[in-house]
C-alpha atoms as a PDB file:
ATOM      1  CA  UNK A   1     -21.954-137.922 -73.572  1.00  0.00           C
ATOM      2  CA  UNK A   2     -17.988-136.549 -73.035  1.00  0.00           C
ATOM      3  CA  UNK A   3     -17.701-134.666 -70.349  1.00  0.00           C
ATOM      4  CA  UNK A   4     -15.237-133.787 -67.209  1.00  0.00           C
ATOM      5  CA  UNK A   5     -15.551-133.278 -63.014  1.00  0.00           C
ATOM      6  CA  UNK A   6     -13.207-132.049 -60.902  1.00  0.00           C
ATOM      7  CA  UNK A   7     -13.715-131.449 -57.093  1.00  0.00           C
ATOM      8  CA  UNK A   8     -11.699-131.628 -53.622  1.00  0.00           C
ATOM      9  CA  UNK A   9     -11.164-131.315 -50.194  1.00  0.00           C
ATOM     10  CA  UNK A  10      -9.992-131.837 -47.188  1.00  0.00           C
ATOM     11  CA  UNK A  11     -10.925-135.210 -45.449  1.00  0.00           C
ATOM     12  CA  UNK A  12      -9.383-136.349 -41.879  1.00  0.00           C
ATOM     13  CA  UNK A  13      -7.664-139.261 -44.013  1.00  0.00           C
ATOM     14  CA  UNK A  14      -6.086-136.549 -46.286  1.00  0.00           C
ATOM     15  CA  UNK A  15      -6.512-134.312 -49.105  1.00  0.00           C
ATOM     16  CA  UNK A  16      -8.708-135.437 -51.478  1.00  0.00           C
ATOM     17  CA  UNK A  17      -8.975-135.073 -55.423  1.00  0.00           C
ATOM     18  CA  UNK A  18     -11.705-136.712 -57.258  1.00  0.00           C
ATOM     19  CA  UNK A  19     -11.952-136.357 -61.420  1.00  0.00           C
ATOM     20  CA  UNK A  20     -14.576-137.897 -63.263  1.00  0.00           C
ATOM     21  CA  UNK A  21     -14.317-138.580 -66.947  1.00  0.00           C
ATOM     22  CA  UNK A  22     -17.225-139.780 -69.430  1.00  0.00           C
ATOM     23  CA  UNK A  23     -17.041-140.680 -73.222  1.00  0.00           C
ATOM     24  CA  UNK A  24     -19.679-141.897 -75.073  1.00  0.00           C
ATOM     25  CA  UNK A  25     -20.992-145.553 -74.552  1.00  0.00           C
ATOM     26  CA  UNK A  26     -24.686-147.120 -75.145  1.00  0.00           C
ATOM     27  CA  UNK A  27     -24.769-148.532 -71.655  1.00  0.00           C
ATOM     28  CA  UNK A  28     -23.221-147.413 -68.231  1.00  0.00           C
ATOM     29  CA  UNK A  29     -19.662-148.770 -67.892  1.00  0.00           C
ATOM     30  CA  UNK A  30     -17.686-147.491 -64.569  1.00  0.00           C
ATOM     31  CA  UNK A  31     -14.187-147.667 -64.183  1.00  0.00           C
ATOM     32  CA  UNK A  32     -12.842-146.835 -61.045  1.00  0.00           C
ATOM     33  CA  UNK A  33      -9.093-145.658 -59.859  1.00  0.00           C
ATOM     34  CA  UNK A  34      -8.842-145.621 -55.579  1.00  0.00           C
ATOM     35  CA  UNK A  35      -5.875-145.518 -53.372  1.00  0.00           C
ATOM     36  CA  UNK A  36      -5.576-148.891 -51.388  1.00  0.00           C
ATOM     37  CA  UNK A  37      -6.393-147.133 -48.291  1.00  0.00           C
ATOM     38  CA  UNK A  38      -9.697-146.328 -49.697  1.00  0.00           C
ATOM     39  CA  UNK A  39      -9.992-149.855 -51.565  1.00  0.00           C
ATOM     40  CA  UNK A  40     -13.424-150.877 -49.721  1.00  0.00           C
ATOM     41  CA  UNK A  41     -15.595-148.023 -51.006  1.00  0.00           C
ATOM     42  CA  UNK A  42     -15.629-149.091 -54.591  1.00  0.00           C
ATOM     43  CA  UNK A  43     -18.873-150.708 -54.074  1.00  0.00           C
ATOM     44  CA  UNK A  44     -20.268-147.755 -52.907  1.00  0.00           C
ATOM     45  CA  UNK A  45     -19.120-145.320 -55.536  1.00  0.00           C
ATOM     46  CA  UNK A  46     -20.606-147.574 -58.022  1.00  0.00           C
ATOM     47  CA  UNK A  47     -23.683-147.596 -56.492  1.00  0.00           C
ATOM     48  CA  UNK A  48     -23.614-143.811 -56.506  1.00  0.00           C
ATOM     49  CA  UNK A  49     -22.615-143.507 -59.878  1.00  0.00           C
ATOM     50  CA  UNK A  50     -25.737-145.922 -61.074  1.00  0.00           C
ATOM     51  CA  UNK A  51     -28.008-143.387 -59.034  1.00  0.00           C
ATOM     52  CA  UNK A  52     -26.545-140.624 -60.743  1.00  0.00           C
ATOM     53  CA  UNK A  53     -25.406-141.435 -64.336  1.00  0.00           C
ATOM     54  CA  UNK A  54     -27.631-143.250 -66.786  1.00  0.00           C
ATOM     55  CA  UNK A  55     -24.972-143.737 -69.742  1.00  0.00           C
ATOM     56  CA  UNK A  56     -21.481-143.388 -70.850  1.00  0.00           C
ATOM     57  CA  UNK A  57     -18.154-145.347 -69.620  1.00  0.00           C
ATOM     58  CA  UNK A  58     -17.355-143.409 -66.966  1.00  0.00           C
ATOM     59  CA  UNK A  59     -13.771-143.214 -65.376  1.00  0.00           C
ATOM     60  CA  UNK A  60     -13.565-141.962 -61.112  1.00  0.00           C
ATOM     61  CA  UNK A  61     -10.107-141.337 -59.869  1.00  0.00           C
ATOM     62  CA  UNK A  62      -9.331-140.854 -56.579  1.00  0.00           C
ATOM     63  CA  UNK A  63      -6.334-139.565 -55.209  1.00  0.00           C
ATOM     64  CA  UNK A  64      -5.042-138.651 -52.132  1.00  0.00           C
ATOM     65  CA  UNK A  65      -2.753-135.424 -52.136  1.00  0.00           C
ATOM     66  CA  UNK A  66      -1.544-135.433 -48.492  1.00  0.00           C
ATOM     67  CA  UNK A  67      -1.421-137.993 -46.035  1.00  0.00           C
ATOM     68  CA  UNK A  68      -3.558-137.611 -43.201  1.00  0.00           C
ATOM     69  CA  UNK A  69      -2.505-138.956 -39.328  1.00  0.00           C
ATOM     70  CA  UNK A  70      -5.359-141.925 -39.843  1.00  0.00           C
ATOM     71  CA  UNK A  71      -3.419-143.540 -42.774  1.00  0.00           C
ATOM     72  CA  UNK A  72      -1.335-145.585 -40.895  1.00  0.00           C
ATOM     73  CA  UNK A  73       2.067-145.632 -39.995  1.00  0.00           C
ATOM     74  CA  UNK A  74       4.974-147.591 -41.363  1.00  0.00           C
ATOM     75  CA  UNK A  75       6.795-150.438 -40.230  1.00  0.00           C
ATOM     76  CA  UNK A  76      10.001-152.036 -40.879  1.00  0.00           C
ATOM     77  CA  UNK A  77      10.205-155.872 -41.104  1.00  0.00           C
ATOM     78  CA  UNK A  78      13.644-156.649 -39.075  1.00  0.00           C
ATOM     79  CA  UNK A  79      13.305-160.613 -39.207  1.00  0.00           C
ATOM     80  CA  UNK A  80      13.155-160.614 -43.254  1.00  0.00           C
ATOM     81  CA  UNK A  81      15.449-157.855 -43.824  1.00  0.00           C
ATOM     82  CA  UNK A  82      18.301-159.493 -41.983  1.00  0.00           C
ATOM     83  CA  UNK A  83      16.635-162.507 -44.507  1.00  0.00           C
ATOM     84  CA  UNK A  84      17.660-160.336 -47.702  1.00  0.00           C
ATOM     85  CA  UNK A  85      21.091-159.435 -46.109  1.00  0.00           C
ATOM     86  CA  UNK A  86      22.481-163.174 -45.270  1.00  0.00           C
ATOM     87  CA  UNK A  87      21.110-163.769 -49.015  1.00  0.00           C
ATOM     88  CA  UNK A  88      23.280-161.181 -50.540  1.00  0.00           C
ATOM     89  CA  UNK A  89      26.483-162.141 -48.624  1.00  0.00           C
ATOM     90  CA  UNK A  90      25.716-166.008 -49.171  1.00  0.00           C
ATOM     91  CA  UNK A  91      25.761-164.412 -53.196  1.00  0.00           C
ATOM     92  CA  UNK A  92      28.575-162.149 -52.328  1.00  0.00           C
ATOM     93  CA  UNK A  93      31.262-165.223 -51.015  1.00  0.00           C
ATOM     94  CA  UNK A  94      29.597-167.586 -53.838  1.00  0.00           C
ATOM     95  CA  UNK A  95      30.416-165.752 -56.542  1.00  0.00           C
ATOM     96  CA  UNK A  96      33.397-164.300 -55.379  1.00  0.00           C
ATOM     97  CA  UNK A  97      31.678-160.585 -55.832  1.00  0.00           C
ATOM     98  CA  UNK A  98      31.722-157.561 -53.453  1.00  0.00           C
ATOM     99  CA  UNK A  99      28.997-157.502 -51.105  1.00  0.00           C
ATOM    100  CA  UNK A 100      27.853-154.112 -51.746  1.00  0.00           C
ATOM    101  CA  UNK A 101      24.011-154.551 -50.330  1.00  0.00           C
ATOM    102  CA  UNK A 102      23.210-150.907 -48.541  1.00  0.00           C
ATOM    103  CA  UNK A 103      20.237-150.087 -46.376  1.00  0.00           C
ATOM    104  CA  UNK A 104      18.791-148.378 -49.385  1.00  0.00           C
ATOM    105  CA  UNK A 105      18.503-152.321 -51.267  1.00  0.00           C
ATOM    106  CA  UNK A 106      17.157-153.686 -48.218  1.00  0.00           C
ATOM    107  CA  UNK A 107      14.305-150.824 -48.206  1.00  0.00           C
ATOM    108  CA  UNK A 108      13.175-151.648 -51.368  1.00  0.00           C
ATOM    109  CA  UNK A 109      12.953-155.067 -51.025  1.00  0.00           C
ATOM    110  CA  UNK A 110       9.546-156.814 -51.090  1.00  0.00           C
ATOM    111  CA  UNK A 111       7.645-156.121 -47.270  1.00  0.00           C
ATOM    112  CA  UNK A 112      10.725-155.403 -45.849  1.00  0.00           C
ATOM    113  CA  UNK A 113       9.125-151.593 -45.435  1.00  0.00           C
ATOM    114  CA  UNK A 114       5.565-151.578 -45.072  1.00  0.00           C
ATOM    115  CA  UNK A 115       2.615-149.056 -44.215  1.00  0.00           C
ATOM    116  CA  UNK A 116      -0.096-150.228 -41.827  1.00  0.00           C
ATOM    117  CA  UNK A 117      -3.739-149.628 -43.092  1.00  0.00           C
ATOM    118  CA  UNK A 118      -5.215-147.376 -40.331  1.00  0.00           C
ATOM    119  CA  UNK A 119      -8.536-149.371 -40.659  1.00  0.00           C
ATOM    120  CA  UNK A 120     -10.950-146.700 -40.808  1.00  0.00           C
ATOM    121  CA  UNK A 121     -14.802-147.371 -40.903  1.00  0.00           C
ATOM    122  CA  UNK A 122     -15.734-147.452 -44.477  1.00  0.00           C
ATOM    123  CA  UNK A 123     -19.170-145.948 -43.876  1.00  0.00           C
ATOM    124  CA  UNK A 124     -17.178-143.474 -42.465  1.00  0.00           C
ATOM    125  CA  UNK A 125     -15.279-142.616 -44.695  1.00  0.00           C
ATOM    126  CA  UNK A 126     -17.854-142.733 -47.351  1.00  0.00           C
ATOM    127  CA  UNK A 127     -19.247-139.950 -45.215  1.00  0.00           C
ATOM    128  CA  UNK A 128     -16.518-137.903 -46.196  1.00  0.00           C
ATOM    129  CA  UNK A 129     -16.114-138.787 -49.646  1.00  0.00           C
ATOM    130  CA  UNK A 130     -19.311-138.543 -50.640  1.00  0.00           C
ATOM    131  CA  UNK A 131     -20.064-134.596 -50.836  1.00  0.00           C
ATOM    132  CA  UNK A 132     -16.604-134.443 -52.766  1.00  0.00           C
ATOM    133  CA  UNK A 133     -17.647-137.025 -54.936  1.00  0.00           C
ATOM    134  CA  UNK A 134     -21.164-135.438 -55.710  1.00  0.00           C
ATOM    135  CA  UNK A 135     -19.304-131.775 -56.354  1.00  0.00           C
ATOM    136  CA  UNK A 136     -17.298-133.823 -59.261  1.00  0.00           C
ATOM    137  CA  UNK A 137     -20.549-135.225 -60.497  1.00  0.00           C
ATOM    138  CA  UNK A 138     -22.495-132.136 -60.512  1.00  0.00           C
ATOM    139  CA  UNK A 139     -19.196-130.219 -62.558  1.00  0.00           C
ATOM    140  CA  UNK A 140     -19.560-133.307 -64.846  1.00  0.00           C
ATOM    141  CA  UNK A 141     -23.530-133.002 -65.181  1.00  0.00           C
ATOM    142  CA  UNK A 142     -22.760-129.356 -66.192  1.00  0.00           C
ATOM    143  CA  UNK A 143     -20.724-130.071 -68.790  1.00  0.00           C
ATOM    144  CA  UNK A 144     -22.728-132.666 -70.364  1.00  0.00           C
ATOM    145  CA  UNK A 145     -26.061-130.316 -70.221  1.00  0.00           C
ATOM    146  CA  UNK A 146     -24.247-127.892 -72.513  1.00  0.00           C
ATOM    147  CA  UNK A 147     -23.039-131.221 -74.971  1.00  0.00           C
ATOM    148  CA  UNK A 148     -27.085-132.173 -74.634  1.00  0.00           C
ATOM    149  CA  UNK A 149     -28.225-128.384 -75.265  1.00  0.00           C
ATOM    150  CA  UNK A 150     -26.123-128.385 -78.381  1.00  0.00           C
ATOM    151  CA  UNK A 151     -27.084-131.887 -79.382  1.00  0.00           C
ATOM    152  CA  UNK A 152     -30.547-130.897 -79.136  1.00  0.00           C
ATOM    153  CA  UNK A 153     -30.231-128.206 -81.975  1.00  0.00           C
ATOM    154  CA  UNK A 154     -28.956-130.622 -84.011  1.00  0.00           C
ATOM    155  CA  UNK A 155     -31.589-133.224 -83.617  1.00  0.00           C
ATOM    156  CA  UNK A 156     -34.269-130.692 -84.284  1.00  0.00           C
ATOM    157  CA  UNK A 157     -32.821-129.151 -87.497  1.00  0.00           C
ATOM    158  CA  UNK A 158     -32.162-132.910 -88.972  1.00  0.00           C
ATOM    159  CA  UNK A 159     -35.866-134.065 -87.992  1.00  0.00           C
ATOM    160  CA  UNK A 160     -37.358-131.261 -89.451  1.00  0.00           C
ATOM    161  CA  UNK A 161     -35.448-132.001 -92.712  1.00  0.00           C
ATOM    162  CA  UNK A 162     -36.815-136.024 -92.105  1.00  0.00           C
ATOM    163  CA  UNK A 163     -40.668-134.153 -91.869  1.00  0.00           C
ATOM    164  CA  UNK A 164     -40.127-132.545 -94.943  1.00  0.00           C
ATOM    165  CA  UNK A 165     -39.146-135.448 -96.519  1.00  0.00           C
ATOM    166  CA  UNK A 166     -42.295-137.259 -95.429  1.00  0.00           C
ATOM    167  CA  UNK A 167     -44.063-134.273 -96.491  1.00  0.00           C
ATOM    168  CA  UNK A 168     -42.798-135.462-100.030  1.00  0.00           C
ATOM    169  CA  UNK A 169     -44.169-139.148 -99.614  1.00  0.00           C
ATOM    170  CA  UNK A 170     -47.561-137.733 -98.618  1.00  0.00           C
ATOM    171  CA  UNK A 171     -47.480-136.058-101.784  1.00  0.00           C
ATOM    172  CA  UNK A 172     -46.040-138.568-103.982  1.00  0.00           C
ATOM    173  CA  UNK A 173     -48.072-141.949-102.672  1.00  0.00           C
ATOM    174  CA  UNK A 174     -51.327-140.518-104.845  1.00  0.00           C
ATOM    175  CA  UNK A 175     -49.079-139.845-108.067  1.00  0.00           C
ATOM    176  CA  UNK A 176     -46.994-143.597-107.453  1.00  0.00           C
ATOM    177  CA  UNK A 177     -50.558-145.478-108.179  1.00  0.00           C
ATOM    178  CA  UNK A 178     -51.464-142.922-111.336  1.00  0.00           C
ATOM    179  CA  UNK A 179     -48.143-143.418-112.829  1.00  0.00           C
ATOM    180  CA  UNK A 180     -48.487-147.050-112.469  1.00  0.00           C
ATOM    181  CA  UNK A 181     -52.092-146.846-114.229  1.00  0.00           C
ATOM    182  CA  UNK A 182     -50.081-145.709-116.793  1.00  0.00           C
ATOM    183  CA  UNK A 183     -47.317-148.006-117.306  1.00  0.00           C
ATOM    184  CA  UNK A 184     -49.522-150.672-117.174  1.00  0.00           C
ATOM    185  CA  UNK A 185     -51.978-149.177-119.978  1.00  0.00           C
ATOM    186  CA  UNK A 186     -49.037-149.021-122.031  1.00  0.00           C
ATOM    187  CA  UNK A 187     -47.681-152.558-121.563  1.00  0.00           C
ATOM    188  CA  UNK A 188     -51.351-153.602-121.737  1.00  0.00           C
ATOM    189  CA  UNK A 189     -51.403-152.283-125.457  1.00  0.00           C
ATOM    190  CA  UNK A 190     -47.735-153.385-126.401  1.00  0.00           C
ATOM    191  CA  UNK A 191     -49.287-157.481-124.923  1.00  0.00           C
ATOM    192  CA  UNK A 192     -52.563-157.126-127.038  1.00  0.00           C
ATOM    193  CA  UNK A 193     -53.286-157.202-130.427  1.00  0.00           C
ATOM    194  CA  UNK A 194     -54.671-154.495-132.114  1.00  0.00           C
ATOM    195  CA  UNK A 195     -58.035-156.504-132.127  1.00  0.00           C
ATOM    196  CA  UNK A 196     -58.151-156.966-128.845  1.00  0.00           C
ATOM    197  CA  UNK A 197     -57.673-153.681-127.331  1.00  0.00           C
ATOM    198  CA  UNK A 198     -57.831-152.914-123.613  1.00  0.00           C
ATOM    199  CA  UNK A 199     -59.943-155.144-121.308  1.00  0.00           C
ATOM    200  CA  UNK A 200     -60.927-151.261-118.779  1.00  0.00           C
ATOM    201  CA  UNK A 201     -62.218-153.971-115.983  1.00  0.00           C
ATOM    202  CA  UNK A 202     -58.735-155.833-115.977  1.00  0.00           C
ATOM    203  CA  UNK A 203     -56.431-152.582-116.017  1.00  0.00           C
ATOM    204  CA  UNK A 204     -58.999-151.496-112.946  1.00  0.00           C
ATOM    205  CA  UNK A 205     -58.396-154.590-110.966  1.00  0.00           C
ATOM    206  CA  UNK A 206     -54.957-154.435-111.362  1.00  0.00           C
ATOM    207  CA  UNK A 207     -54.634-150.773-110.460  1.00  0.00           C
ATOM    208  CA  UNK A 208     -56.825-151.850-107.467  1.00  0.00           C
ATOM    209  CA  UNK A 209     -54.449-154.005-106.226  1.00  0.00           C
ATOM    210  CA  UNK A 210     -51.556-152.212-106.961  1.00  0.00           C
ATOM    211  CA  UNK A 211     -53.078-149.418-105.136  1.00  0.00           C
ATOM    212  CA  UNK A 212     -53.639-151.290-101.815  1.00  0.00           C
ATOM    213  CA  UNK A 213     -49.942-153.367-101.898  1.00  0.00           C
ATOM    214  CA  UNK A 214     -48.363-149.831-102.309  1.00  0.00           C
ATOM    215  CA  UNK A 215     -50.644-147.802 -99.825  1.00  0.00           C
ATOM    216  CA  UNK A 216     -48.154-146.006 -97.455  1.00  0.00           C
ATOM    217  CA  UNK A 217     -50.561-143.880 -95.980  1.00  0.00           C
ATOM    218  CA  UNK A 218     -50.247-145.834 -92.159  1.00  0.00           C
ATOM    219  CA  UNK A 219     -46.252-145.859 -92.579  1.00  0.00           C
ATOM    220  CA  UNK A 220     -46.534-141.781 -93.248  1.00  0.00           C
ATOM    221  CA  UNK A 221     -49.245-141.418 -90.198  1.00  0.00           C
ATOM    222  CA  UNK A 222     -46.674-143.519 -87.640  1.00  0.00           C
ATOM    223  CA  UNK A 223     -43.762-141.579 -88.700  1.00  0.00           C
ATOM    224  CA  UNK A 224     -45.224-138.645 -88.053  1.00  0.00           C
ATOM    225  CA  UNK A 225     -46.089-139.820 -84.931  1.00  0.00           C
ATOM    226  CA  UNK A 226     -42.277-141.237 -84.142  1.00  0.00           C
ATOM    227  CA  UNK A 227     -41.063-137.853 -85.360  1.00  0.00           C
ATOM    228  CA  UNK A 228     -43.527-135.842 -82.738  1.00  0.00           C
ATOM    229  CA  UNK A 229     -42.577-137.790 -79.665  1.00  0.00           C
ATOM    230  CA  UNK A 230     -38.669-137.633 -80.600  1.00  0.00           C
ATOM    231  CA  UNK A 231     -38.777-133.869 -80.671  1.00  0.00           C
ATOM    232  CA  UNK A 232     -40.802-133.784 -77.278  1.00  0.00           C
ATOM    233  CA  UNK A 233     -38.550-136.738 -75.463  1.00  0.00           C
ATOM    234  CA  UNK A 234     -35.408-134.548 -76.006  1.00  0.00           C
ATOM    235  CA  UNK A 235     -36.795-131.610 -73.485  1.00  0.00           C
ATOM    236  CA  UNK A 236     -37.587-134.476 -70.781  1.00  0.00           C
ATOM    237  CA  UNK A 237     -35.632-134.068 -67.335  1.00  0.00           C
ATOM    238  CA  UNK A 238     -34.953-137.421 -67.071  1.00  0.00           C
ATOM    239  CA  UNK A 239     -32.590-140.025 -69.095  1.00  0.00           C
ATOM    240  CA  UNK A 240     -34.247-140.341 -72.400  1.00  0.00           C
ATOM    241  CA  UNK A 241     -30.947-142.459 -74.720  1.00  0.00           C
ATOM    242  CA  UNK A 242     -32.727-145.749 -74.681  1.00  0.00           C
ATOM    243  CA  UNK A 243     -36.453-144.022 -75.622  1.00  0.00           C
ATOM    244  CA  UNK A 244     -34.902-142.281 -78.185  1.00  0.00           C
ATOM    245  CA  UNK A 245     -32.919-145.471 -79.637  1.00  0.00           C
ATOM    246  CA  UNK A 246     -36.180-147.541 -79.989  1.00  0.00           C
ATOM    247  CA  UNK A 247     -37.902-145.197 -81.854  1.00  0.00           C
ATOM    248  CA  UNK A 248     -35.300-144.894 -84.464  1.00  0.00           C
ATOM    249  CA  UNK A 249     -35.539-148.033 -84.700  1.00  0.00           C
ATOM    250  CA  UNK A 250     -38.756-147.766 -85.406  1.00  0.00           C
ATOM    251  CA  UNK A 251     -38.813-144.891 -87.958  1.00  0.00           C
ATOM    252  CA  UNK A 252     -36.182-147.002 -89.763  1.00  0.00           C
ATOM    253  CA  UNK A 253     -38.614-149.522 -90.022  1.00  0.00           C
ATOM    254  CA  UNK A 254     -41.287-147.678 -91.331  1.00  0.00           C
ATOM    255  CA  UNK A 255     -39.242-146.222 -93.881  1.00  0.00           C
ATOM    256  CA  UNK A 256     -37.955-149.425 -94.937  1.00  0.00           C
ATOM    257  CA  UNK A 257     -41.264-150.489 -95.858  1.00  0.00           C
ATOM    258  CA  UNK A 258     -42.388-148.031 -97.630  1.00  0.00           C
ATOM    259  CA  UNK A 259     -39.258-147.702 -99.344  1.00  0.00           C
ATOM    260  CA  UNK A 260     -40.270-151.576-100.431  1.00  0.00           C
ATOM    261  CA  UNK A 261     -43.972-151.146-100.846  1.00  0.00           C
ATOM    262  CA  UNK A 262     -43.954-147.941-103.761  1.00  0.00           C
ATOM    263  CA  UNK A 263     -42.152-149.165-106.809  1.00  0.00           C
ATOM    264  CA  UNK A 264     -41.162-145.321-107.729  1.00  0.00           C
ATOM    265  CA  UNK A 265     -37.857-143.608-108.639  1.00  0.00           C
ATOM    266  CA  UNK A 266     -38.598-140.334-106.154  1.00  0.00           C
ATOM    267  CA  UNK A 267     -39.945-142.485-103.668  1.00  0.00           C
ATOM    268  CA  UNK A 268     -36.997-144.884-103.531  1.00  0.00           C
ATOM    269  CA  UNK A 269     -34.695-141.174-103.666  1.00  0.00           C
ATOM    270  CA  UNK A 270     -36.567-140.193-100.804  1.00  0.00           C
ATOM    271  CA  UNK A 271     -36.600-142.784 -98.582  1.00  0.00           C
ATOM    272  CA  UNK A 272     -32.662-143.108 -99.231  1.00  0.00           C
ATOM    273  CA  UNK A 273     -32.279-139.747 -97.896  1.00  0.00           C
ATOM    274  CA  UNK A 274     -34.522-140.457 -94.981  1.00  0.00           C
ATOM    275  CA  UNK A 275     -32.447-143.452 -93.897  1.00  0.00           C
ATOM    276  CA  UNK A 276     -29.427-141.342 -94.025  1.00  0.00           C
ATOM    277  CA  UNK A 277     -30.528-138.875 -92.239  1.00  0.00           C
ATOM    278  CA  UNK A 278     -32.183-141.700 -89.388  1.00  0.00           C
ATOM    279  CA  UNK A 279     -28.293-143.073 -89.313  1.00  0.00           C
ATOM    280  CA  UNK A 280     -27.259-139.529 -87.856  1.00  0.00           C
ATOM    281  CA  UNK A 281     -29.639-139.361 -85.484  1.00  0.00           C
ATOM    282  CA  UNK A 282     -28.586-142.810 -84.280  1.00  0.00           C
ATOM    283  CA  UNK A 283     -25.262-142.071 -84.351  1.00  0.00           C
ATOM    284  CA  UNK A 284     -26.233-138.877 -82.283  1.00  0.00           C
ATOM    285  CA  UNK A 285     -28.396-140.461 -79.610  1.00  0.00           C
ATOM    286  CA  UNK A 286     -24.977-142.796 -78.860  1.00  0.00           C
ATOM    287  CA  UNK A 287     -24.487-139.473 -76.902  1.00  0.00           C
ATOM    288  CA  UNK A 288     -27.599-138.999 -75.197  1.00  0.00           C
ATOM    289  CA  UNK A 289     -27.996-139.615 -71.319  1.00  0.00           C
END
């Protein structure tokens, strides 16, 4: 599910901003953004984030707004800078060019200038970043409830149009095996001669076993059954994207088959709709924690 956190504070390493984004992703996928001086707690965000975020690719950055006194200090590297400088005049009296090499050049020269890491407990610092963190995470969670609360409208309204759809099978598997009866007592009498006639024992056999190979009656009773649990697994409090992926899956099957078992224009209409309307929700439950 999309969604956005925002949260900061004060920390004795600095100000600190943490934003959260999430887009929509079967599994969870973390990205995270930290300031080197706050490099060695990536294994514990993502650890928090698995505790707290069942799905979505999820993007943390951390960022540091003001410098706090524990940061370190910087320090200028004399020994290589006078390095860089003997360089440039070697260059300079080489190629007969102006030395023109300022302190500014020697500054930004590679580890000439460079800030000490302060070396700060990580634990401890996870102590402080942790309730700023969480604040993100619960403006994210906030969002995403009011995504879920409108996703959860839609899911009802499109499996109440999939019920009355099976509604139609239930109707239609008695009439598939009549209409068959009579197909078959017409091509019956086109085969025979007009001496021959009808054998009533043969047309009932047939129509016996047409009846059984086409039965959809236990494809209609498990769909109902998928369609009940979907509609009470969206008003769990807990992650329910995976649950609800298997059993589309498993409506999709069910319709398949009977879509393959009833040899029957409005059946085979039907059941097209009903797999459309399966696709949505599975498209739909990509967003689902």
């Amino acid at each position: 599910m999309t969604g956005y956190g925002r949260a900061e504070g004060g920390t004795t390493f600095g100000h600190l901003l943490v934003e959260i984004k999430s887009v929509n992703h079967r599994f969870l996928d973390s990205r995270i953004r930290l300031p080197r001086q706050l490099a060695s707690l990536e294994p514990m965000i993502l650890n928090h984030l698995k505790n707290s975020i069942a799905r979505g690719r999820v993007e943390v950055s951390l960022s540091l707004l003001s410098t706090g006194s524990g940061m370190g200090e910087p320090s200028l590297n004399i020994a290589l800078a006078q390095l860089y400088r003997q360089a440039a005049e070697t260059a300079s009296s080489a190629l007969n060019l102006p030395n023109t090499v300022g302190l500014e050049f020697l500054l930004r020269m590679p580890d000439v200038l460079q800030v000490s890491d302060a070396g700060a407990d990580p634990e401890t610092a996870w102590n402080e970043v942790r309730p700023i963190l969480d604040q993100a995470i619960r403006a994210l969670g906030d969002m995403r409830s009011r995504e879920g609360e409108a996703l959860t409208d839609d899911f009802q309204k499109t499996l109440a149009s999939l019920e009355v759809h099976r509604l139609r099978l239930e109707q239609l598997k008695e009439t598939v095996v009549v209409d068959f009866r009579e197909r078959l007592q017409t091509r019956l009498k086109n085969l025979l001669n007009e001496n021959g006639g009808v054998d009533p024992v043969r047309l009932h056999q047939e129509v016996a076993l047409f009846a059984d190979r086409c039965d959809i009656s236990e494809e209609l009773a498990r769909l109902e059954s998928h369609f009940k649990q979907f509609g009470e697994i969206l008003f769990l409090p807990e992650p329910v994207g995976r649950r609800l992926d298997f059993l589309l899956q498993e409506m999709f099957r069910e319709i398949n088959t009977i879509g393959s078992k009833a040899n029957h224009l409005e059946v085979t209409q039907t059941v097209l709709q009903m797999k459309n309307l399966v696709e949505r929700l599975r498209e739909q439950a990509q967003n689902v924690e």
